[in-house]
Protein backbone atom coordinates (compact mmCIF):
# COMPACT_ATOMS: atom_id res chain seq x y z
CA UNK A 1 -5.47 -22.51 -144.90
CA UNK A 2 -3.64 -24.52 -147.35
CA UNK A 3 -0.44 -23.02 -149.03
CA UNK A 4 0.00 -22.92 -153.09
CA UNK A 5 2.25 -22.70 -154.88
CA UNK A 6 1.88 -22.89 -158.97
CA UNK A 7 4.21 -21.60 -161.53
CA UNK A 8 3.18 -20.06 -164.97
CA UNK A 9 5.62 -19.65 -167.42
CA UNK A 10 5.89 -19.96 -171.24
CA UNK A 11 9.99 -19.96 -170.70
CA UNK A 12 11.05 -23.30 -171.64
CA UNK A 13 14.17 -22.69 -169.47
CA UNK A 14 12.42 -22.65 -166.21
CA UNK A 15 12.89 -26.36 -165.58
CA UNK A 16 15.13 -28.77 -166.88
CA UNK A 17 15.53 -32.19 -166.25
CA UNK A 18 19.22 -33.25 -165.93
CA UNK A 19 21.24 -36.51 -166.33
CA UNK A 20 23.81 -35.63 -163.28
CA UNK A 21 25.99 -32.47 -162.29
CA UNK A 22 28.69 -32.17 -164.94
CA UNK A 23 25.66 -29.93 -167.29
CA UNK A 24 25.39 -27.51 -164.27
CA UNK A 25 28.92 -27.54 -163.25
CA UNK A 26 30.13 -26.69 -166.88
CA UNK A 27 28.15 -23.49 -166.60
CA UNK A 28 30.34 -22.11 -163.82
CA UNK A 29 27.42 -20.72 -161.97
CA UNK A 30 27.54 -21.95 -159.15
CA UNK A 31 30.48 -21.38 -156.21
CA UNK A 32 29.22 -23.22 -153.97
CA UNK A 33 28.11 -27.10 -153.53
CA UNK A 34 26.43 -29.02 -151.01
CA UNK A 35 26.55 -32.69 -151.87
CA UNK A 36 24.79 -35.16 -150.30
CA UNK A 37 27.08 -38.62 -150.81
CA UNK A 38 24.94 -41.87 -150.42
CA UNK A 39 22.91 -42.08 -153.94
CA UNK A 40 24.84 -38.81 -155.24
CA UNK A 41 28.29 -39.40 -155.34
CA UNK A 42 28.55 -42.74 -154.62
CA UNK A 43 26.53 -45.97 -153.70
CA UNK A 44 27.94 -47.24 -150.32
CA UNK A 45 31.00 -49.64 -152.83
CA UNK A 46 31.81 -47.20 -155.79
CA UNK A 47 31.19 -43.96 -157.09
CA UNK A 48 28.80 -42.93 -159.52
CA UNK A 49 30.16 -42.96 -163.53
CA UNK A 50 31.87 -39.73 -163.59
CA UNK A 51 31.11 -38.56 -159.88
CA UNK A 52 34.84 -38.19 -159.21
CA UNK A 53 35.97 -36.38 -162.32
CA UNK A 54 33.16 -33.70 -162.09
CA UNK A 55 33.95 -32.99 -158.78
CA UNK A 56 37.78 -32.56 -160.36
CA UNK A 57 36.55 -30.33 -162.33
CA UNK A 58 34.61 -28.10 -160.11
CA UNK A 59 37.66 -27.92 -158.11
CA UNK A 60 39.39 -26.03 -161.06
CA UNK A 61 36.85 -23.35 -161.08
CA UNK A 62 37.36 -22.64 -157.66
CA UNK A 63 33.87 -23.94 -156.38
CA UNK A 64 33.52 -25.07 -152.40
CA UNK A 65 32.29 -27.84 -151.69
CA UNK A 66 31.07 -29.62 -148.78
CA UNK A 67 29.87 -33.12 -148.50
CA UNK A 68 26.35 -33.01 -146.61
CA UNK A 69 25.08 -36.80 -144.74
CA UNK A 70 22.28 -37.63 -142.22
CA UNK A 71 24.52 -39.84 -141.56
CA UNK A 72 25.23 -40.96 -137.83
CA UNK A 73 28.92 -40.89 -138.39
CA UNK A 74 31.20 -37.69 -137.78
CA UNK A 75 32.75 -35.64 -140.35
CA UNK A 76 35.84 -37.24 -140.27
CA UNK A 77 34.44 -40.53 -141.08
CA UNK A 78 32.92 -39.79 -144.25
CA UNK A 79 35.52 -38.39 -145.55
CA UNK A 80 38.01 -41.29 -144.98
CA UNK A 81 35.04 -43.18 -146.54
CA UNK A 82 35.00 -41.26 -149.29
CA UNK A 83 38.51 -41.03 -149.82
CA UNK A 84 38.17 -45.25 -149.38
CA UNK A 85 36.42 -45.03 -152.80
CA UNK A 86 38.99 -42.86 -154.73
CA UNK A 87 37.83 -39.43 -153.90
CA UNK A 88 40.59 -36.53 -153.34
CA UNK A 89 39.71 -35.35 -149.64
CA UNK A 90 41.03 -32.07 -150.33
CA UNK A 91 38.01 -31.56 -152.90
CA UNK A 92 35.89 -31.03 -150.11
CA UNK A 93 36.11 -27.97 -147.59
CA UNK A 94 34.59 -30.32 -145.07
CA UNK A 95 31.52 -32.58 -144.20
CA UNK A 96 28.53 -31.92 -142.19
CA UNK A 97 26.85 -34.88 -140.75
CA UNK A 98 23.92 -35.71 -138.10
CA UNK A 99 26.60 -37.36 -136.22
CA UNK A 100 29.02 -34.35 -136.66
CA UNK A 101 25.95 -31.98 -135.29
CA UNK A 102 25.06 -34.60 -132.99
CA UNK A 103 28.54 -34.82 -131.20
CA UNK A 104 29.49 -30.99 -131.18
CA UNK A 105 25.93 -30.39 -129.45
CA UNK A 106 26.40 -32.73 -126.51
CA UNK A 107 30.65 -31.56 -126.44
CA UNK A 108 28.14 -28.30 -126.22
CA UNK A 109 26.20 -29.29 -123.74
CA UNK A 110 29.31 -31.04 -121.53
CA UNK A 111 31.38 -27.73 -121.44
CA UNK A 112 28.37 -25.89 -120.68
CA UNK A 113 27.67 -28.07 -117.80
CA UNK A 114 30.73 -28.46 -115.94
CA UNK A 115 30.88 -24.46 -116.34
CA UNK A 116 27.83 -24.42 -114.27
CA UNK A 117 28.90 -27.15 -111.82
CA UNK A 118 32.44 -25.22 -110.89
């Protein structure tokens, strides 16, 4: 069986096409934000034209936001990289990387194991 998925609509609201986040963060809808950094925020050396000052102003309206990566480096790391390129650090609640996941599973799976041994 193969999944559709279609959508009819006359609304022309349905979709939009959007030239970066300050449209959707001007509307105040969201309170929440997960932001993926690498080709969002910034490229690896600088941050995207205006990435910093929308994110300035979507801390005024009280919006979260965390800073998601696949990256293999832990939280702390990205956000020292991030604050490398000009970025506030206390913008962000926090980051969740792979590496992040990666290291609290095996701290996880340490603990868990000793328990067992003793």
């Amino acid at each position: 069986m193969i999944a559709k998925c279609s959508v009819q609509s006359n609304d022309p609201h349905l979709f939009q096409t959007l030239n970066g986040l300050r449209h959707i963060a001007e509307t105040r809808r969201f309170k929440a934000w997960l932001l993926d950094q690498f080709g969002v925020l910034h490229d690896g050396k600088k941050p995207y034209p205006g990435a910093i000052s929308t994110l300035e102003m979507l801390a005024t309206t009280g919006a979260k936001m965390v800073v998601i990566s696949n990256s293999s480096r832990r939280a702390s790391t990205t956000i020292d990289k991030l604050k490398s390129l000009g970025f506030d650090p206390s913008l962000f609640a926090g980051a969740i990387t792979s590496g992040e996941l990666t290291h609290q599973y095996l701290l996880r799976l340490i603990i868990a194991s000793s328990v067992i041994k003793d």
